[in-house]
C-alpha atoms as a PDB file:
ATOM      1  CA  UNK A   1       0.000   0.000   0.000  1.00  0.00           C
ATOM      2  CA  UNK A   2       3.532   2.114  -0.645  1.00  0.00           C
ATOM      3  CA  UNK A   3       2.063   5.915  -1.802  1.00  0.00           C
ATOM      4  CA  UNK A   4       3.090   6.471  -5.611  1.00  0.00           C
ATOM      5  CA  UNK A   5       5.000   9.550  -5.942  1.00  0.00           C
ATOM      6  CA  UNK A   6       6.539   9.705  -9.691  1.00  0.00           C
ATOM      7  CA  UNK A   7       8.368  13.141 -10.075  1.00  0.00           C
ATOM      8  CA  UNK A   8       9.373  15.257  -6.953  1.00  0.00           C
ATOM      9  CA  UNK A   9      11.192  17.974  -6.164  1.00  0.00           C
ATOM     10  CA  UNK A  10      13.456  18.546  -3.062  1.00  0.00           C
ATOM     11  CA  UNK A  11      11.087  21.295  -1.807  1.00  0.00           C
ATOM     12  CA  UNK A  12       8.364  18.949  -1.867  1.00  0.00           C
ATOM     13  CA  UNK A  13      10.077  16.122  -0.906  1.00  0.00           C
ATOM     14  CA  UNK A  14      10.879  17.903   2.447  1.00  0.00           C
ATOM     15  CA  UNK A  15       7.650  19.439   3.008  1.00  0.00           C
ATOM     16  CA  UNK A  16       6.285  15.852   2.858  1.00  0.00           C
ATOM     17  CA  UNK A  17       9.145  14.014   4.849  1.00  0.00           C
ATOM     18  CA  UNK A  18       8.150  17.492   7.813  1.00  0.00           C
ATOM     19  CA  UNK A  19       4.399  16.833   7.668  1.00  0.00           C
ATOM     20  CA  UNK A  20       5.702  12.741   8.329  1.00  0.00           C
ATOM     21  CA  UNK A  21       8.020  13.890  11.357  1.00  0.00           C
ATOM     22  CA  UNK A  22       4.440  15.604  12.469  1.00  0.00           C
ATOM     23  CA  UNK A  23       2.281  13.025  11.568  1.00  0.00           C
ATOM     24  CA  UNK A  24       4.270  10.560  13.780  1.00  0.00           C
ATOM     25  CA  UNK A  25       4.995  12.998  16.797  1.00  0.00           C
ATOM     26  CA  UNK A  26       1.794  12.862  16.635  1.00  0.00           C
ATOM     27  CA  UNK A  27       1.209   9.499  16.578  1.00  0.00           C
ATOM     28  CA  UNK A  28       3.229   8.414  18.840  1.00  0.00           C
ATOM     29  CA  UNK A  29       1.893  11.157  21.397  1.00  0.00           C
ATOM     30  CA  UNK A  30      -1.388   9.769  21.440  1.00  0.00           C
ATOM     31  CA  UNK A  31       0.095   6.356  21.628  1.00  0.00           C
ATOM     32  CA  UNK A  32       1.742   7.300  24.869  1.00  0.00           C
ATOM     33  CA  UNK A  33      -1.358   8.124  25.939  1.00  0.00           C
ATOM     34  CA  UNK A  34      -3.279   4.868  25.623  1.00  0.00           C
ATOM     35  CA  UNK A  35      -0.101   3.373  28.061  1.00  0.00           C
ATOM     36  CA  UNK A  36      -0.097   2.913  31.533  1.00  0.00           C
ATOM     37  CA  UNK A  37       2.754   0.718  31.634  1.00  0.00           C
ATOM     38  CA  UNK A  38       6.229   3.535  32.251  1.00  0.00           C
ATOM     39  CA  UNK A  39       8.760   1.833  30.492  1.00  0.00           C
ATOM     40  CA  UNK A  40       6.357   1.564  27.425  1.00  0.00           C
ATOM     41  CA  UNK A  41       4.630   5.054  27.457  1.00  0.00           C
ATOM     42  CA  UNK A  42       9.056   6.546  27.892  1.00  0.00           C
ATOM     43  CA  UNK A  43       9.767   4.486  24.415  1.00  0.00           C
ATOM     44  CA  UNK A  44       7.044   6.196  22.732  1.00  0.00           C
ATOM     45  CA  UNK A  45       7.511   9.317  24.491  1.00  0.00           C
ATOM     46  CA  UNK A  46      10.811   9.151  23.282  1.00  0.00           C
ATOM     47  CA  UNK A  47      10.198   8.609  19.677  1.00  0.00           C
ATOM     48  CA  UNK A  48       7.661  11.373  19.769  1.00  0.00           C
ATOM     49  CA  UNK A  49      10.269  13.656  20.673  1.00  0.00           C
ATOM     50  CA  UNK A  50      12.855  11.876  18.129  1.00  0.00           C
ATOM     51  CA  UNK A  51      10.535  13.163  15.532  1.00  0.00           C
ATOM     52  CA  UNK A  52      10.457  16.284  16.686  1.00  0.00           C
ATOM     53  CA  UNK A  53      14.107  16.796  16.210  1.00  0.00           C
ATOM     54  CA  UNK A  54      13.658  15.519  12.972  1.00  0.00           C
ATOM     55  CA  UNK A  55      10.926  18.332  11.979  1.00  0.00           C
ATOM     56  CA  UNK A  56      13.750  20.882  13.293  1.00  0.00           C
ATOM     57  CA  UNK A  57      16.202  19.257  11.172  1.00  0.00           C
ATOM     58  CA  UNK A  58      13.699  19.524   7.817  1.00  0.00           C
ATOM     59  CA  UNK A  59      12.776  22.785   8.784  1.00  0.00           C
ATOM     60  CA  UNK A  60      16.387  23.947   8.791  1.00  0.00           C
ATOM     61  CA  UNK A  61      16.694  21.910   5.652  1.00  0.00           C
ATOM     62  CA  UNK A  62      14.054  23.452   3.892  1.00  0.00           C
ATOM     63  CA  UNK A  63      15.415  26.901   4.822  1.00  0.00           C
ATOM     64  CA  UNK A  64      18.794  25.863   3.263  1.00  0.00           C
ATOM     65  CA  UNK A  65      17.402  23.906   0.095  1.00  0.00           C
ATOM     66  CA  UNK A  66      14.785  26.537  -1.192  1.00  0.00           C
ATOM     67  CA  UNK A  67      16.275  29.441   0.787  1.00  0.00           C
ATOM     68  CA  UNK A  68      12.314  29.926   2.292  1.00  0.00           C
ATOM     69  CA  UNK A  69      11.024  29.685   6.009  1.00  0.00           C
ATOM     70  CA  UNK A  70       7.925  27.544   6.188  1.00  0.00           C
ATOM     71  CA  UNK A  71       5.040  29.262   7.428  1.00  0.00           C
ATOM     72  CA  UNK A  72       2.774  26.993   8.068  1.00  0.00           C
ATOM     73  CA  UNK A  73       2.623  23.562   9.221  1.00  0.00           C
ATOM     74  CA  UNK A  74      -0.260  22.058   8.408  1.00  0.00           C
ATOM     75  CA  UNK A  75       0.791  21.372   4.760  1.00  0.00           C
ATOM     76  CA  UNK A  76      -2.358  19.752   3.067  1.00  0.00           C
ATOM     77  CA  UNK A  77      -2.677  16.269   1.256  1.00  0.00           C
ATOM     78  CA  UNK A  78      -0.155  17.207  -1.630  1.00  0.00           C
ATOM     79  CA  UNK A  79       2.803  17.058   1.113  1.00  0.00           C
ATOM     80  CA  UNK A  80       1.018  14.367   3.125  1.00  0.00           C
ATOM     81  CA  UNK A  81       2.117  10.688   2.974  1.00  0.00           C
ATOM     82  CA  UNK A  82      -1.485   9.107   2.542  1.00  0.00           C
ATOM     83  CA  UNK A  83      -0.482   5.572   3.263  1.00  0.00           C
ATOM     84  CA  UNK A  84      -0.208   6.152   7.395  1.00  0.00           C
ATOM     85  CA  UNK A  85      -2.586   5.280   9.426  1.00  0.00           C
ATOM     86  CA  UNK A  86      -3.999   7.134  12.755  1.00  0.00           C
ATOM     87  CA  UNK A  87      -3.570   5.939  16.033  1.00  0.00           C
ATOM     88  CA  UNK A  88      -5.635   2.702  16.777  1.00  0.00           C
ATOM     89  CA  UNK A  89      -8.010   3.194  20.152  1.00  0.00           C
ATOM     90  CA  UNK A  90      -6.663   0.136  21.350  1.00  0.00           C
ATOM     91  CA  UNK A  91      -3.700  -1.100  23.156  1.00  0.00           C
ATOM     92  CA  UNK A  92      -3.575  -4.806  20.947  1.00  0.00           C
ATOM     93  CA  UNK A  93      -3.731  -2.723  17.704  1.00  0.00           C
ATOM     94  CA  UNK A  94      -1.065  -0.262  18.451  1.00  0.00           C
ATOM     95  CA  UNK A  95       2.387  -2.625  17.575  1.00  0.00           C
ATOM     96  CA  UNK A  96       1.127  -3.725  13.904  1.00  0.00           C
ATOM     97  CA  UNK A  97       0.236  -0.009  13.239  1.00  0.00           C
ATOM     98  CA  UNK A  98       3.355   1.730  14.885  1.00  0.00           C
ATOM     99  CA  UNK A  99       5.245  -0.532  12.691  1.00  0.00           C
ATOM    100  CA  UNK A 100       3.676  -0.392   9.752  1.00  0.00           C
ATOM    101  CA  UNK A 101       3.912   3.535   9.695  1.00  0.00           C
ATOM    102  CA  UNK A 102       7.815   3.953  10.767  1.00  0.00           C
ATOM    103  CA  UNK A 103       7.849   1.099   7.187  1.00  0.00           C
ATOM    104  CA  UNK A 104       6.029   3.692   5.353  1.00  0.00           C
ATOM    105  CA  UNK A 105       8.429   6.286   6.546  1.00  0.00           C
ATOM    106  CA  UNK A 106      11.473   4.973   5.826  1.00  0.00           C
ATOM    107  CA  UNK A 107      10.406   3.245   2.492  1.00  0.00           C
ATOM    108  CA  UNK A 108       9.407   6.691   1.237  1.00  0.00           C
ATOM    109  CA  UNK A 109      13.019   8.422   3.147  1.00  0.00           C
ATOM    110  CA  UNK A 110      14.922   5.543   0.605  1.00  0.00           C
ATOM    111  CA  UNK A 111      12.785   5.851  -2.069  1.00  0.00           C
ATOM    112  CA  UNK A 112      13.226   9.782  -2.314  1.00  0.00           C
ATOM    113  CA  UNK A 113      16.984   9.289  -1.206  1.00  0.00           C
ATOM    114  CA  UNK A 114      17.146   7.656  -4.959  1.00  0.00           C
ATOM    115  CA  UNK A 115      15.654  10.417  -6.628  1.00  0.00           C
ATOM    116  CA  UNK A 116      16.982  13.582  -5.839  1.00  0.00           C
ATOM    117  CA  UNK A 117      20.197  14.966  -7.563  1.00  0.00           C
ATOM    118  CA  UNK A 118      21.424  17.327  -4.361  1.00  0.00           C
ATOM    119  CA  UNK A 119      24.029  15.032  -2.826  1.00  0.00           C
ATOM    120  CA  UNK A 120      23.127  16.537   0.479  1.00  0.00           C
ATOM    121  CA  UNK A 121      19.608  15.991   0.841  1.00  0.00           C
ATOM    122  CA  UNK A 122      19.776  12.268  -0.371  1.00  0.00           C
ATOM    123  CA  UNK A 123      22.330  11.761   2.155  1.00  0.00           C
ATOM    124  CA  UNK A 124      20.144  13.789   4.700  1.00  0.00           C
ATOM    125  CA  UNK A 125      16.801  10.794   3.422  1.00  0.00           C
ATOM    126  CA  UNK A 126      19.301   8.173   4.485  1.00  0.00           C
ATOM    127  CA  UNK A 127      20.061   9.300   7.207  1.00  0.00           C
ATOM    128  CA  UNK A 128      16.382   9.687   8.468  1.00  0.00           C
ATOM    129  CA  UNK A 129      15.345   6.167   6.863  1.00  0.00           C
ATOM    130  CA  UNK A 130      18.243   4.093   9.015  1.00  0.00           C
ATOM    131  CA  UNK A 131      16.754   6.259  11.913  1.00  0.00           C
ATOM    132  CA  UNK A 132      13.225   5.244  11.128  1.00  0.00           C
ATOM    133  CA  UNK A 133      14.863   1.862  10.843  1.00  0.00           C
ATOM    134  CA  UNK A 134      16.098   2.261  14.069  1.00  0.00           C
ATOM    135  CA  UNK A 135      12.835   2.360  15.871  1.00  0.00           C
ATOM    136  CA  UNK A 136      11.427  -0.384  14.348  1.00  0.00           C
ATOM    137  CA  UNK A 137      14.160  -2.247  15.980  1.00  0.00           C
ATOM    138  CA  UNK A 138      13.707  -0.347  19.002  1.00  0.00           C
ATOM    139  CA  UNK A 139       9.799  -1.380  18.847  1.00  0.00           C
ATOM    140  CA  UNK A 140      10.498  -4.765  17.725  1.00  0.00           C
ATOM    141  CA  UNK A 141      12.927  -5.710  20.920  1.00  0.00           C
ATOM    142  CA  UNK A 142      10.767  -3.714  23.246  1.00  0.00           C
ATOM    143  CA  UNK A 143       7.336  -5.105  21.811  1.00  0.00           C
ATOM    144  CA  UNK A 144       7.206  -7.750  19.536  1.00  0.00           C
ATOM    145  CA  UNK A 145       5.932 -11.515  20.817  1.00  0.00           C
ATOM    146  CA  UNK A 146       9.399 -13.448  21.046  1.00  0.00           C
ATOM    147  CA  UNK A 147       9.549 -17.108  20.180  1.00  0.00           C
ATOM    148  CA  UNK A 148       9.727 -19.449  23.411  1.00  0.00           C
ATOM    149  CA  UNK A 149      12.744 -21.623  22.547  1.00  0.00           C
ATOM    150  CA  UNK A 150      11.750 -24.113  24.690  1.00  0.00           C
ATOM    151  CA  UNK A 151       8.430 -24.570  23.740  1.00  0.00           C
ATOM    152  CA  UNK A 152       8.509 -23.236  20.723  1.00  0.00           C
ATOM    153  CA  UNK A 153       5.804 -21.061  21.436  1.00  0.00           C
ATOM    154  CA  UNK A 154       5.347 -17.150  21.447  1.00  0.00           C
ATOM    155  CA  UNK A 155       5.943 -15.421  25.200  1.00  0.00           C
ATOM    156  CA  UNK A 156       3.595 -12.235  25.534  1.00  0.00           C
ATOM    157  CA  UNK A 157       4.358  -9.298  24.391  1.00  0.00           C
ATOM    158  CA  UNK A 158       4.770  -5.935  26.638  1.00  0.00           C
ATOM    159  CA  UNK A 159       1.570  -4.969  24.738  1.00  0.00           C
ATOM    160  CA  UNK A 160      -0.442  -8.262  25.857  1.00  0.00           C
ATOM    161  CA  UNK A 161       0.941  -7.639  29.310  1.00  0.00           C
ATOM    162  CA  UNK A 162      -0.166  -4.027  29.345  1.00  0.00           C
ATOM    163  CA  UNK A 163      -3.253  -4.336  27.658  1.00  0.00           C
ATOM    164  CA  UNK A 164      -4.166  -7.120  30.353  1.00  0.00           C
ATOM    165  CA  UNK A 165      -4.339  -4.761  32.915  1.00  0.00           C
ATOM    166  CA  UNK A 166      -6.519  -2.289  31.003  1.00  0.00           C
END
């Protein structure tokens, strides 16, 4: 369900990877919310604030690329990656979502990385794809059901555990 983008300019490309930075601050702010568990609700507190850095960073890239300040943040569905998906209600869903978002994120950080001719801002996408990469493995160790080696069955998960005491 990858977004199709077929011709893109830096500008735009930025403006699209900032309202994604946004999108997942965001996301993972309301995430925190739905937590009661600490260590879970610092990991996404944490990652909500690692995407705010990274809006900083685009903003300063931005400025640098088109020689512009943004104005506005709220940049409509043009610089909007439509393939993310909102913040589920519920603990069980939150894992396959989170996942599948920070996927979308970096797919699109890589697949813009291969597009644009400014040798600085395709080494600034890679840089922000291995981070999104980053908390996916971050999310996978933290979250993900691990195989019982014994048994060969799956333990719990932090989110079973947490949502169990919902």
């Amino acid at each position: 369900m990858t977004q199709k983008i077929t011709a893109i300019d830096a500008d735009d490309a930025l403006k699209i990877a900032l309202q994604c930075a946004m999108d997942m601050n965001a996301f993972y702010c309301k995430a925190s919310s739905l937590i009661d568990d600490g260590d879970a609700k610092a990991i996404f507190s944490g990652l909500a604030e690692k995407h705010l850095k990274t809006k900083a960073r685009l903003i300063r890239a931005y400025s640098q690329v088109s020689g512009k300040k943004i104005l506005y943040l709220q940049l409509g569905k043009k610089h909007r990656l439509n393939t993310l998906l909102p913040c589920p209600d519920s603990v069980e869903e939150l894992f396959p979502v989170v996942e599948k978002n920070e996927t979308e994120v970096s797919n699109f950080f890589m697949m813009i990385s291969r597009r644009l001719f400014s040798a600085e801002v395709r080494n600034l996408f890679r840089e922000l794809a291995l981070e999104c990469e980053q908390h996916i493995a971050i999310l996978e160790a933290s979250f993900a059901p691990q195989p019982d080696e014994d048994e060969g069955v799956e333990k719990r998960n932090s989110f079973s555990v947490i949502a169990d005491t919902d």
